[in-house]
PDB file of N, CA and C in Angstrom:
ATOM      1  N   UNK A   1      22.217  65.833 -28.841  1.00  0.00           N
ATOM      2  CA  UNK A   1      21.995  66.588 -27.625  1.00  0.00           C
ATOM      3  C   UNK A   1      20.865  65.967 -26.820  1.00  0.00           C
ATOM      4  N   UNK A   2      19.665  65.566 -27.575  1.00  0.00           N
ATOM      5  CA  UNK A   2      18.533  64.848 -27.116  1.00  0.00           C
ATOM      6  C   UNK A   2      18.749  63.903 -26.081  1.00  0.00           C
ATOM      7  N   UNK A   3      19.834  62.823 -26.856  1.00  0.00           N
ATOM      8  CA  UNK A   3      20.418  61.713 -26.070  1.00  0.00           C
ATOM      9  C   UNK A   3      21.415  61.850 -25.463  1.00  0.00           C
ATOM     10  N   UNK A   4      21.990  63.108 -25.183  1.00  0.00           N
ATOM     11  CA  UNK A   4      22.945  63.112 -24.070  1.00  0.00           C
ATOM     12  C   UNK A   4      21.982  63.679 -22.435  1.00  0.00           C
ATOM     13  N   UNK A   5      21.011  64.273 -22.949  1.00  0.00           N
ATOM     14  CA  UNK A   5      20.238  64.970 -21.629  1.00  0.00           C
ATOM     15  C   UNK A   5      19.186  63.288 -21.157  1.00  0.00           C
ATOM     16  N   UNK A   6      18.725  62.842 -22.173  1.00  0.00           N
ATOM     17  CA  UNK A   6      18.162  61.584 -21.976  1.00  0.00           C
ATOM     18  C   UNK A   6      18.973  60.512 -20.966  1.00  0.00           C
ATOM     19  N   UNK A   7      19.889  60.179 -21.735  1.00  0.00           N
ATOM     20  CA  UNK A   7      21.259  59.494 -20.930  1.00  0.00           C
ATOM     21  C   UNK A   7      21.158  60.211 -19.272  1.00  0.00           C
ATOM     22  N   UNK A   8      21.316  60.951 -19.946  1.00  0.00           N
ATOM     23  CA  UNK A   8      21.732  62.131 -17.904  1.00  0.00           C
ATOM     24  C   UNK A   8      20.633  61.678 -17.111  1.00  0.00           C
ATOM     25  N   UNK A   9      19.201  62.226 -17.748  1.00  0.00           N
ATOM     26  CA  UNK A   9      18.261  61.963 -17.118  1.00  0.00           C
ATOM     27  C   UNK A   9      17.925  60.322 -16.526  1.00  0.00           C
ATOM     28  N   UNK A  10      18.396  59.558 -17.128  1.00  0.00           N
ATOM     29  CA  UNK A  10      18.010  58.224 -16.985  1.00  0.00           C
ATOM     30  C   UNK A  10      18.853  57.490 -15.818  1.00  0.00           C
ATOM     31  N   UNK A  11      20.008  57.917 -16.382  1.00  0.00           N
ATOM     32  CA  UNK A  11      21.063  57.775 -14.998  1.00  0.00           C
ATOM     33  C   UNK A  11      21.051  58.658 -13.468  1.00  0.00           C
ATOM     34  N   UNK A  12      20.241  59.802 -13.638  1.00  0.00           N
ATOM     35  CA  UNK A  12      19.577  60.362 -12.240  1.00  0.00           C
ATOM     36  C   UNK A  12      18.915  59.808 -11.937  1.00  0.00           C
ATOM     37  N   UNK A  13      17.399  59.525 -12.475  1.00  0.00           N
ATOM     38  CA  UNK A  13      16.387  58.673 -12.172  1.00  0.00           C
ATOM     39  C   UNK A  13      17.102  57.239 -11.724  1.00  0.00           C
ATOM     40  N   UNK A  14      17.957  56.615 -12.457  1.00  0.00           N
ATOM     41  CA  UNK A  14      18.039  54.920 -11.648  1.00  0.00           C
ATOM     42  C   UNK A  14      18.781  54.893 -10.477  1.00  0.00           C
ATOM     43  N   UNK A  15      19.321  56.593 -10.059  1.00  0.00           N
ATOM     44  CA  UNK A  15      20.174  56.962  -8.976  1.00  0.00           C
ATOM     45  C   UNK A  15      19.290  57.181  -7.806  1.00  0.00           C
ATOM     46  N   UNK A  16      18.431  57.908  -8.412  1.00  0.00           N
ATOM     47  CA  UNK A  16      16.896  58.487  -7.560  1.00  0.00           C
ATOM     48  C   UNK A  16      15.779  57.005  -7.291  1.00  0.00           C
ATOM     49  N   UNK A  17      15.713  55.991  -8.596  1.00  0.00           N
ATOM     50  CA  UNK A  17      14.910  54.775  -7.788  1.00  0.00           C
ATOM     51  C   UNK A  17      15.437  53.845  -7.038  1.00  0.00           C
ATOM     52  N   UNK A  18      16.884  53.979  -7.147  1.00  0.00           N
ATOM     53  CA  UNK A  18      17.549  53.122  -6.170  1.00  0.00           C
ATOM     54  C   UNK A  18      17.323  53.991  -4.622  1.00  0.00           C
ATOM     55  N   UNK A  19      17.362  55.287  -4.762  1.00  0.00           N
ATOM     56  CA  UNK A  19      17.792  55.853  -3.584  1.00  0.00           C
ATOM     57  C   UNK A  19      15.930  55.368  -2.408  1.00  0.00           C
ATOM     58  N   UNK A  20      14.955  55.969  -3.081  1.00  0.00           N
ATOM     59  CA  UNK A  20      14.012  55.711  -2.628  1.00  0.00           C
ATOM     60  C   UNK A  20      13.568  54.361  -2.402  1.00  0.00           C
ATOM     61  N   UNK A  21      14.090  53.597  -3.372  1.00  0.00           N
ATOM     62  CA  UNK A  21      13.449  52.096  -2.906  1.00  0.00           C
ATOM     63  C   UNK A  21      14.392  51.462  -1.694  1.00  0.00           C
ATOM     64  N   UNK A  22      15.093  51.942  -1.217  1.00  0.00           N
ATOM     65  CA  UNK A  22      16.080  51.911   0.026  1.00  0.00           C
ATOM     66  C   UNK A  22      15.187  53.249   1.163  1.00  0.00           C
ATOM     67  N   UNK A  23      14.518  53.773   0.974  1.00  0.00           N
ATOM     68  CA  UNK A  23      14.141  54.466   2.185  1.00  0.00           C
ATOM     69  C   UNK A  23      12.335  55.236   1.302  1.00  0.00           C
ATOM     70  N   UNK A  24      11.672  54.789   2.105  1.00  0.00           N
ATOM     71  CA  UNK A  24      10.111  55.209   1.520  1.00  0.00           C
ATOM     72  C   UNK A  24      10.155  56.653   1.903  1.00  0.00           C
ATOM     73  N   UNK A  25      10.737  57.539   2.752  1.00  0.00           N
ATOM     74  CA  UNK A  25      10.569  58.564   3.486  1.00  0.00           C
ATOM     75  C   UNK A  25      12.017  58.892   3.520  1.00  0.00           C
ATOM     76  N   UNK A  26      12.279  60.186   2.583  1.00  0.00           N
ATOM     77  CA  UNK A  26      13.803  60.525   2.418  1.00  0.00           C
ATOM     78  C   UNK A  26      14.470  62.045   4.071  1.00  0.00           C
ATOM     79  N   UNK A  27      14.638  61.104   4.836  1.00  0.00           N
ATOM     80  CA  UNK A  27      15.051  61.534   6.140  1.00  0.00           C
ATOM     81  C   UNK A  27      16.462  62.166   5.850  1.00  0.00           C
ATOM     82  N   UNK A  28      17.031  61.687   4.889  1.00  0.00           N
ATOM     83  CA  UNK A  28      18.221  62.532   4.347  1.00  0.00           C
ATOM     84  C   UNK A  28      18.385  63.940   3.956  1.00  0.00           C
ATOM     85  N   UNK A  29      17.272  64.428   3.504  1.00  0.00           N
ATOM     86  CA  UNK A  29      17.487  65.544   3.237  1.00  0.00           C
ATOM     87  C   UNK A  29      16.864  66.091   4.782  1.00  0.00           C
ATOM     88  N   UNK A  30      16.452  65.883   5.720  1.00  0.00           N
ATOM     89  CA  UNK A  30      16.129  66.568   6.624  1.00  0.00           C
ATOM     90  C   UNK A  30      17.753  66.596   7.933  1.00  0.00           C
ATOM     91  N   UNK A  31      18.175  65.467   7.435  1.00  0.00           N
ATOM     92  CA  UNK A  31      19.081  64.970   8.828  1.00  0.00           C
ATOM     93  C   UNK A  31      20.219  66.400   7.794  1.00  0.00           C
ATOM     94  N   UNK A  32      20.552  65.967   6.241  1.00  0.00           N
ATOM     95  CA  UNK A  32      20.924  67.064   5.821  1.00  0.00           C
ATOM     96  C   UNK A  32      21.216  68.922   6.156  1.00  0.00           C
ATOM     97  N   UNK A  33      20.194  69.077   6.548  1.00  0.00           N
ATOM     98  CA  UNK A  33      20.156  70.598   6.860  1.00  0.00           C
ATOM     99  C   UNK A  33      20.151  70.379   8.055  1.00  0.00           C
ATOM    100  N   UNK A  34      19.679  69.404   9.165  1.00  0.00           N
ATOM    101  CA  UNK A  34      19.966  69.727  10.470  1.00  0.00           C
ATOM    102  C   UNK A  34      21.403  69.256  10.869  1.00  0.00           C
ATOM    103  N   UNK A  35      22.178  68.354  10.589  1.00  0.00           N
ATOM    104  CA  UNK A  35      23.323  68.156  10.787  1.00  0.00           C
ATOM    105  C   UNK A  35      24.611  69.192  10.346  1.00  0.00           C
ATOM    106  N   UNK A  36      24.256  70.303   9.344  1.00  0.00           N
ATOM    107  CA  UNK A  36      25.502  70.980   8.805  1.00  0.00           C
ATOM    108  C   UNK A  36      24.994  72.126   9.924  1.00  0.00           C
ATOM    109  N   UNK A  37      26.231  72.545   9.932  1.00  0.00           N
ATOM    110  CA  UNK A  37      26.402  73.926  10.795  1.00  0.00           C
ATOM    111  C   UNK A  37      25.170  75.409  10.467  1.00  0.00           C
ATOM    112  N   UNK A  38      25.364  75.039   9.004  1.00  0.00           N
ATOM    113  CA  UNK A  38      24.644  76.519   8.388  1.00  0.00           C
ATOM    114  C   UNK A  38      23.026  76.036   8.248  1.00  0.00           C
ATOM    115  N   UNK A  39      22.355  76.578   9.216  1.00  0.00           N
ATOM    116  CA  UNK A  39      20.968  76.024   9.235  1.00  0.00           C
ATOM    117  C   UNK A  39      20.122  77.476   8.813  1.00  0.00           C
ATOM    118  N   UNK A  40      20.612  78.285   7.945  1.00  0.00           N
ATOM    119  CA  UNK A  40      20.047  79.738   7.655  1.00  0.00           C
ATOM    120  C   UNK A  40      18.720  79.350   6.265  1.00  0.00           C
ATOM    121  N   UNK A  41      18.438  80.493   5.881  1.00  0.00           N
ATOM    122  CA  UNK A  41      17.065  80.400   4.731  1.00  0.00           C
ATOM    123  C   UNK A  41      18.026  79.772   4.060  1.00  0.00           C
ATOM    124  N   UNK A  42      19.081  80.333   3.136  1.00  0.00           N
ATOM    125  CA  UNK A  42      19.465  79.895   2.203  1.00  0.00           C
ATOM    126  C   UNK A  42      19.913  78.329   2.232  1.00  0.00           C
ATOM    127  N   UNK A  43      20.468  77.769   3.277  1.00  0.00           N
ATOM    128  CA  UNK A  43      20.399  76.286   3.482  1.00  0.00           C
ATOM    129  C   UNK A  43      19.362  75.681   3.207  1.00  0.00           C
ATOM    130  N   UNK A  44      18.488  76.502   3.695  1.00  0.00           N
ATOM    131  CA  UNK A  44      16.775  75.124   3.773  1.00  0.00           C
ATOM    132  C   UNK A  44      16.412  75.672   1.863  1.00  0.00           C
ATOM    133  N   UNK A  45      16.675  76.736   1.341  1.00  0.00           N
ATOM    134  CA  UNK A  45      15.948  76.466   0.423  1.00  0.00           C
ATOM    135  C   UNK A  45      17.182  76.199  -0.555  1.00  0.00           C
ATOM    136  N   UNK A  46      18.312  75.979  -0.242  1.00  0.00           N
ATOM    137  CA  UNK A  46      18.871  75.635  -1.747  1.00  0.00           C
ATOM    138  C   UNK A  46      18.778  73.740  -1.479  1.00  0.00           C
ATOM    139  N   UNK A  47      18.740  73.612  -0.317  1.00  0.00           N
ATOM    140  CA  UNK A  47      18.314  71.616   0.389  1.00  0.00           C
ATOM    141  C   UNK A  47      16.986  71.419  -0.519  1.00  0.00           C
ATOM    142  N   UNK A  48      16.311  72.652  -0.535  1.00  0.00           N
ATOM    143  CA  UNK A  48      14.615  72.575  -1.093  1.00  0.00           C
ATOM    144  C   UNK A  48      14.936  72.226  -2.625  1.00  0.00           C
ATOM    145  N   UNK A  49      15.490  72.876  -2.989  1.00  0.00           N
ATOM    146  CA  UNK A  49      15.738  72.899  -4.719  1.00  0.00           C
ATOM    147  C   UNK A  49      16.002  72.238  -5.330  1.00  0.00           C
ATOM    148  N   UNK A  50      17.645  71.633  -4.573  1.00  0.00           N
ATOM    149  CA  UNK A  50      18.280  70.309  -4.768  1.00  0.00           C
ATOM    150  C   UNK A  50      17.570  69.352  -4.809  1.00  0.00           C
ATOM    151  N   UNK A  51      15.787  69.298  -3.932  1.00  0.00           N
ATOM    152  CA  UNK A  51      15.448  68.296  -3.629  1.00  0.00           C
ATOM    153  C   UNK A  51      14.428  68.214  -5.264  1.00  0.00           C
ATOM    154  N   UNK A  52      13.750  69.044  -5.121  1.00  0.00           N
ATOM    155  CA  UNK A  52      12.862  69.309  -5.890  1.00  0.00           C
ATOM    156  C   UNK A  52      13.253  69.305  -7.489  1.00  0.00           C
ATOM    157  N   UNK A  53      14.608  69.441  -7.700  1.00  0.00           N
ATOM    158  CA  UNK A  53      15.038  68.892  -9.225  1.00  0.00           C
ATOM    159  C   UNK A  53      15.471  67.829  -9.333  1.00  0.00           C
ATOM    160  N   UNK A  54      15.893  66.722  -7.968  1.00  0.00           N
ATOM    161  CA  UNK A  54      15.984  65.389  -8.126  1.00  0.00           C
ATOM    162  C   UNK A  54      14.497  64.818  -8.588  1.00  0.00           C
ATOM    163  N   UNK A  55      14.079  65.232  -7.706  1.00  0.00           N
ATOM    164  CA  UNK A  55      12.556  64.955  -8.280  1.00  0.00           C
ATOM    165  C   UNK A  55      12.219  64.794  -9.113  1.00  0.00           C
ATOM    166  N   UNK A  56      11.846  65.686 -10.124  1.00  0.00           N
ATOM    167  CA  UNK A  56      11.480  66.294 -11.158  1.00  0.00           C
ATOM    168  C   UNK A  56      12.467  65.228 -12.430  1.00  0.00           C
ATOM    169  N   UNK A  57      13.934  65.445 -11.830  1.00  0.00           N
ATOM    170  CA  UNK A  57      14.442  64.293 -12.750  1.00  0.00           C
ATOM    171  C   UNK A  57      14.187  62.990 -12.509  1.00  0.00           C
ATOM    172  N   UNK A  58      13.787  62.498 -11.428  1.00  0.00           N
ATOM    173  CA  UNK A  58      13.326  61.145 -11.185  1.00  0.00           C
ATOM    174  C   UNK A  58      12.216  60.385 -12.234  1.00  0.00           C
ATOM    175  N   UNK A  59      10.835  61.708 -11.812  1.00  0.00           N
ATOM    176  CA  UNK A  59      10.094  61.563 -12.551  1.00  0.00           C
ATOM    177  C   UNK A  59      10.477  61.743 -14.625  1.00  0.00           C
ATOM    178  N   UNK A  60      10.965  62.361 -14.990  1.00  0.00           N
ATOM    179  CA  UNK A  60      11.359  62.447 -16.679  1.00  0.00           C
ATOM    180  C   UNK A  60      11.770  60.976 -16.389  1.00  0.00           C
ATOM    181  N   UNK A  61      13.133  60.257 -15.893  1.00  0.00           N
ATOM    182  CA  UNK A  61      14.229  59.261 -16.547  1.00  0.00           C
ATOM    183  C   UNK A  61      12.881  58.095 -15.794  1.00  0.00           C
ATOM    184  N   UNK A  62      11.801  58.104 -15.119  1.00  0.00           N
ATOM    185  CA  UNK A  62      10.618  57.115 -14.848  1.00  0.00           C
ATOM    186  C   UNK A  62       9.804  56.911 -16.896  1.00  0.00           C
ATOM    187  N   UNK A  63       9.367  58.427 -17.019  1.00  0.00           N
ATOM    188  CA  UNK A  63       8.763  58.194 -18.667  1.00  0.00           C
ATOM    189  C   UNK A  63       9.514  57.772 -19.310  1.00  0.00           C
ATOM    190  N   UNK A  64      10.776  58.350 -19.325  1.00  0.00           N
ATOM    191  CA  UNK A  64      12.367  57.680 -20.338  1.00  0.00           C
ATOM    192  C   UNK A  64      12.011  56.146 -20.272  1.00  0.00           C
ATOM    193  N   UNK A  65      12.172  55.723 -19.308  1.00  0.00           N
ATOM    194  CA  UNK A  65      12.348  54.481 -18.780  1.00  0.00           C
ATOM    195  C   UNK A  65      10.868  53.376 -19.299  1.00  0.00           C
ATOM    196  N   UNK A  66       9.956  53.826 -19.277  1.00  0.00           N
ATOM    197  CA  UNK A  66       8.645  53.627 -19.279  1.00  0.00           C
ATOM    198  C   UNK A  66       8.679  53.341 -20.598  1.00  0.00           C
ATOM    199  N   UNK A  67       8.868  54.240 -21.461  1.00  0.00           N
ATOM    200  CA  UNK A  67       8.808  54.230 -23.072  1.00  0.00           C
ATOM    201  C   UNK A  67       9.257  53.139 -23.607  1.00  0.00           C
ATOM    202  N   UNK A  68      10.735  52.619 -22.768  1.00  0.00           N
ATOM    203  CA  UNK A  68      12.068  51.936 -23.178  1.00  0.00           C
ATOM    204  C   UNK A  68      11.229  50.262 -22.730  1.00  0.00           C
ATOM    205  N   UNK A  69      10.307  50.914 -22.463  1.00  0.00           N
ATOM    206  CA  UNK A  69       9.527  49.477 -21.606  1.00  0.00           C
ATOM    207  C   UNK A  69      10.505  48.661 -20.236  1.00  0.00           C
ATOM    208  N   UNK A  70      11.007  49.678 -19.518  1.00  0.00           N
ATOM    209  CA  UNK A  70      11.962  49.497 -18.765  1.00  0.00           C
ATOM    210  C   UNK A  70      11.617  49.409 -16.985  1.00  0.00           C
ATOM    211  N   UNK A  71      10.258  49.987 -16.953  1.00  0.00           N
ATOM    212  CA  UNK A  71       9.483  50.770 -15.756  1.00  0.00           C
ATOM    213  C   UNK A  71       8.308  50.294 -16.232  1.00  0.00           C
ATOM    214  N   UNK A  72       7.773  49.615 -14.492  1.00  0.00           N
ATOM    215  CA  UNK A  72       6.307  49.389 -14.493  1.00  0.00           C
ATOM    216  C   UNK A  72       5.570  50.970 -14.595  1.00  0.00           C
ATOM    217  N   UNK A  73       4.285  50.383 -14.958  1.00  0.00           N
ATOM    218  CA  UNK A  73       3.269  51.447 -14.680  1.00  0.00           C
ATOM    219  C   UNK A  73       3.236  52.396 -13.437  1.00  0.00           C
ATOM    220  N   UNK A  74       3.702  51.247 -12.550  1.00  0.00           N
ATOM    221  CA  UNK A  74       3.132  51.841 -10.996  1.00  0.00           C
ATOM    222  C   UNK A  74       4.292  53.270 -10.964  1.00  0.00           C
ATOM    223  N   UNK A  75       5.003  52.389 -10.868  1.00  0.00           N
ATOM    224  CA  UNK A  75       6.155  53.193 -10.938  1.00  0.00           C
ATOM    225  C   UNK A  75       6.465  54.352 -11.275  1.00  0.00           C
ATOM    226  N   UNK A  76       6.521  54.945 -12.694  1.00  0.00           N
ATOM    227  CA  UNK A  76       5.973  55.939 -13.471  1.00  0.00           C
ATOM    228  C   UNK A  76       4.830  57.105 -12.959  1.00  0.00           C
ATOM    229  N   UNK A  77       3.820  56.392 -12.431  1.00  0.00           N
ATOM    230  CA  UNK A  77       2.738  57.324 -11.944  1.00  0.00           C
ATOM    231  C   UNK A  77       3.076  57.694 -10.748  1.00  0.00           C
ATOM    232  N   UNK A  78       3.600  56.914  -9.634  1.00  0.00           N
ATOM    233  CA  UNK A  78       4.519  57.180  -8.551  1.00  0.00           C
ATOM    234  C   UNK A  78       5.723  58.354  -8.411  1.00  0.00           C
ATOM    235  N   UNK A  79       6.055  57.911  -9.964  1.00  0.00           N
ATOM    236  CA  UNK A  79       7.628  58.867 -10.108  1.00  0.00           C
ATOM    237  C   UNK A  79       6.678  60.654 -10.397  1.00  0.00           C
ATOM    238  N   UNK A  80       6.097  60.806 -11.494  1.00  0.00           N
ATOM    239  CA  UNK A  80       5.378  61.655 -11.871  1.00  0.00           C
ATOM    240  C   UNK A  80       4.528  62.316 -11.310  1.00  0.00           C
ATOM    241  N   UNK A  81       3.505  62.181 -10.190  1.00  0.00           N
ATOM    242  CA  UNK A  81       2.924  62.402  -9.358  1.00  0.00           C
ATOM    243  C   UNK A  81       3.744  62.758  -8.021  1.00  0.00           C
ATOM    244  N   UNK A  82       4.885  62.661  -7.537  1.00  0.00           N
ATOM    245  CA  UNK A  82       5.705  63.085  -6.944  1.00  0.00           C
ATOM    246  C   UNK A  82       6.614  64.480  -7.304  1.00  0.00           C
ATOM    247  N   UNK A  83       7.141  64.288  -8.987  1.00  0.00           N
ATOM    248  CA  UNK A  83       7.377  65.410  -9.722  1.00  0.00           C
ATOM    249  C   UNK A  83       6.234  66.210  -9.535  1.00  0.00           C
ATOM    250  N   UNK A  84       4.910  66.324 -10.124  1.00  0.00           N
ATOM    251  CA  UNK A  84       4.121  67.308  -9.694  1.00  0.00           C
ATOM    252  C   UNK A  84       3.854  67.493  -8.681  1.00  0.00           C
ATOM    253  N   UNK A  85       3.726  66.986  -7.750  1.00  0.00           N
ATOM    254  CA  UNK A  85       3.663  67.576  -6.549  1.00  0.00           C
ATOM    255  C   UNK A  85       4.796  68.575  -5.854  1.00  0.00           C
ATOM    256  N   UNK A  86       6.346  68.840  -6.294  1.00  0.00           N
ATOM    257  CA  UNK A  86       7.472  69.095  -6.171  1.00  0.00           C
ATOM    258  C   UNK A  86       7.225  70.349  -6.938  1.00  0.00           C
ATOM    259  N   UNK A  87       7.726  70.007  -7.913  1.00  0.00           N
ATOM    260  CA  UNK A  87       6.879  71.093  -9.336  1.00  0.00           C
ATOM    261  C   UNK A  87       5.642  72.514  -8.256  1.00  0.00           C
ATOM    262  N   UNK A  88       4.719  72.029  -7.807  1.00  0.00           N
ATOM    263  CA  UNK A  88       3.668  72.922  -7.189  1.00  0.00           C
ATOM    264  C   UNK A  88       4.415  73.474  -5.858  1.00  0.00           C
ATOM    265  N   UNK A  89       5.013  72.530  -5.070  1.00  0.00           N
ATOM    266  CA  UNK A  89       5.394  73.104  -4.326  1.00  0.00           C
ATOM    267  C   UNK A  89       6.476  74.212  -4.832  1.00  0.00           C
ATOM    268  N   UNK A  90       7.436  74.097  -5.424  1.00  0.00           N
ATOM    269  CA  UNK A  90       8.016  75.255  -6.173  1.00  0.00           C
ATOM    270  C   UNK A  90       7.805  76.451  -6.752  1.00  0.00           C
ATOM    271  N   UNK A  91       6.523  76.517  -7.328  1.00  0.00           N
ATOM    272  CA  UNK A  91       6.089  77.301  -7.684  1.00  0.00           C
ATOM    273  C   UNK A  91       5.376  78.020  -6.173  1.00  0.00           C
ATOM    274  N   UNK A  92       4.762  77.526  -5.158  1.00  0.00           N
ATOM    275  CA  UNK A  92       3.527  77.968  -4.685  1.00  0.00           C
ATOM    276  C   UNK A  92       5.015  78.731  -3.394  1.00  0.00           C
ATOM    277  N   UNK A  93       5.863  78.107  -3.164  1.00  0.00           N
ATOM    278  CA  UNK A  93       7.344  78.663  -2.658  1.00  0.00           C
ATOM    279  C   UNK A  93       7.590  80.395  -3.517  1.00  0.00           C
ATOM    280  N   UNK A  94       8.186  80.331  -4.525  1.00  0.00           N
ATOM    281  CA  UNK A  94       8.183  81.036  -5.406  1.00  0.00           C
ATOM    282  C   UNK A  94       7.039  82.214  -5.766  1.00  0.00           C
ATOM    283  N   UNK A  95       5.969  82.167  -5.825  1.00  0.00           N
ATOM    284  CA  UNK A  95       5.041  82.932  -5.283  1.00  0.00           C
ATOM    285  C   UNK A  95       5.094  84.196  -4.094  1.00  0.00           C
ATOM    286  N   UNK A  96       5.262  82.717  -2.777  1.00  0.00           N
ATOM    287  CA  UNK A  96       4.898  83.491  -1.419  1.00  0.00           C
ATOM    288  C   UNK A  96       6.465  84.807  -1.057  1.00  0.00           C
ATOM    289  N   UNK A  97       7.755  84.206  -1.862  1.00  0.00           N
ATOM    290  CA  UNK A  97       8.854  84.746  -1.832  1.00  0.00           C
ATOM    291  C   UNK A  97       8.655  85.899  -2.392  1.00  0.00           C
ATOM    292  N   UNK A  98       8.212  86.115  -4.087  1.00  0.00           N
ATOM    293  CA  UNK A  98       7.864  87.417  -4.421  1.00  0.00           C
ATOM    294  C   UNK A  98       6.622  88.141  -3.819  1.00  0.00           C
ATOM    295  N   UNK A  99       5.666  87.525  -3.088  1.00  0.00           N
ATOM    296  CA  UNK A  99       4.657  88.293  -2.461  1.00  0.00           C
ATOM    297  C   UNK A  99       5.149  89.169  -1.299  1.00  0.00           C
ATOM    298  N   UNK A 100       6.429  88.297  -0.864  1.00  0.00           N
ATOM    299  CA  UNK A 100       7.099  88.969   0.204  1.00  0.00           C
ATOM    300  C   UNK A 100       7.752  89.994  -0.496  1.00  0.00           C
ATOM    301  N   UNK A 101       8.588  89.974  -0.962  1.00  0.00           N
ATOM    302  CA  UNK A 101       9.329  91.109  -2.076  1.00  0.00           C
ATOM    303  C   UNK A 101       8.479  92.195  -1.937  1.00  0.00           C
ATOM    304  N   UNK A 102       7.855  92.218  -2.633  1.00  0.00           N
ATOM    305  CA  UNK A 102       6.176  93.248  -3.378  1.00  0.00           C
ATOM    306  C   UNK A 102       6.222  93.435  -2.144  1.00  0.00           C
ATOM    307  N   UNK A 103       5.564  93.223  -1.100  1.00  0.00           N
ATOM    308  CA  UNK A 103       4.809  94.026   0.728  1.00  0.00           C
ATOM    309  C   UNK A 103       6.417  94.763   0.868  1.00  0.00           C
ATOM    310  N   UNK A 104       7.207  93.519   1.228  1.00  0.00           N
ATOM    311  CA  UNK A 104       8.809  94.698   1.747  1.00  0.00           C
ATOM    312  C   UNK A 104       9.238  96.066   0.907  1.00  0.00           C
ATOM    313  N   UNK A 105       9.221  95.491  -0.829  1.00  0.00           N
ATOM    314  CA  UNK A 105       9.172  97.450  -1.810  1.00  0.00           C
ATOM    315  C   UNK A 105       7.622  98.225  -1.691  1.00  0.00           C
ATOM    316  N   UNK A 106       7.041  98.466  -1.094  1.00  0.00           N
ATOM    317  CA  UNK A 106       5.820  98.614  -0.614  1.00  0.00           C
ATOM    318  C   UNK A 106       6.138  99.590   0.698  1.00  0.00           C
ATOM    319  N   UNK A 107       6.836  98.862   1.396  1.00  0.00           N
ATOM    320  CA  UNK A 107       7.371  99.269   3.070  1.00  0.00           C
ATOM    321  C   UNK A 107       7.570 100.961   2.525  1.00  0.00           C
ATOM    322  N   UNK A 108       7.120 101.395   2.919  1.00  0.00           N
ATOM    323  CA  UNK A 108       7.757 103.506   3.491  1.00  0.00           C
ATOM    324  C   UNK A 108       8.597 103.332   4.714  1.00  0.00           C
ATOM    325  N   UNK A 109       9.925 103.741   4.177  1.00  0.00           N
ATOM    326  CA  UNK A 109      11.214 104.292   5.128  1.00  0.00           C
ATOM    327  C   UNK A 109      11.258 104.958   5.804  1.00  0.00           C
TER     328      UNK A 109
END
């Protein structure tokens, strides 16, 4: 099971370093949500999610890779430091959503 999620992961990540080393600044996911018709919350944040677990897998199949002695250093800290930063933004998203929740069951009818 280890090495089938490993495998997965490794093959996202060389999907994800190809994708970025072809564009430093991923304009895709923006041209993404502005080009489809449905430009509502749920567009921008499931575009958000999608983005944010490529990420996140980028960074794992970067250590995968790293271990395998497969991936520079730079690279790795690049990949990982991007995951956390994704990672925080998710959470700090996630937060402000239930803070909203909490004030709106709060609201008197």
């Amino acid at each position: 099971m280890i090495e089938a999620i490993s495998s997965t992961a490794i093959s996202a990540g060389q999907a994800t370093t190809r994708a970025t080393e072809t564009q430093a600044v991923s304009p895709a996911a923006a041209t993404a949500i502005q080009s489809s018709d449905e430009v509502g919350f749920e567009a921008v944040m499931k575009q958000v999610t999608s983005d944010a677990i490529g990420t996140l897998k980028a960074g794992e199949a970067a250590s995968i890779s790293a271990m395998q002695g497969k991936e520079s250093t730079r690279r790795v800290v690049e990949a990982l430091m991007s995951a956390e930063q994704a990672l925080q933004t998710a959470v700090a998203v996630r937060d402000k959503v239930v803070q909203a929740y909490q004030e709106v069951v709060r609201m008197s009818i």
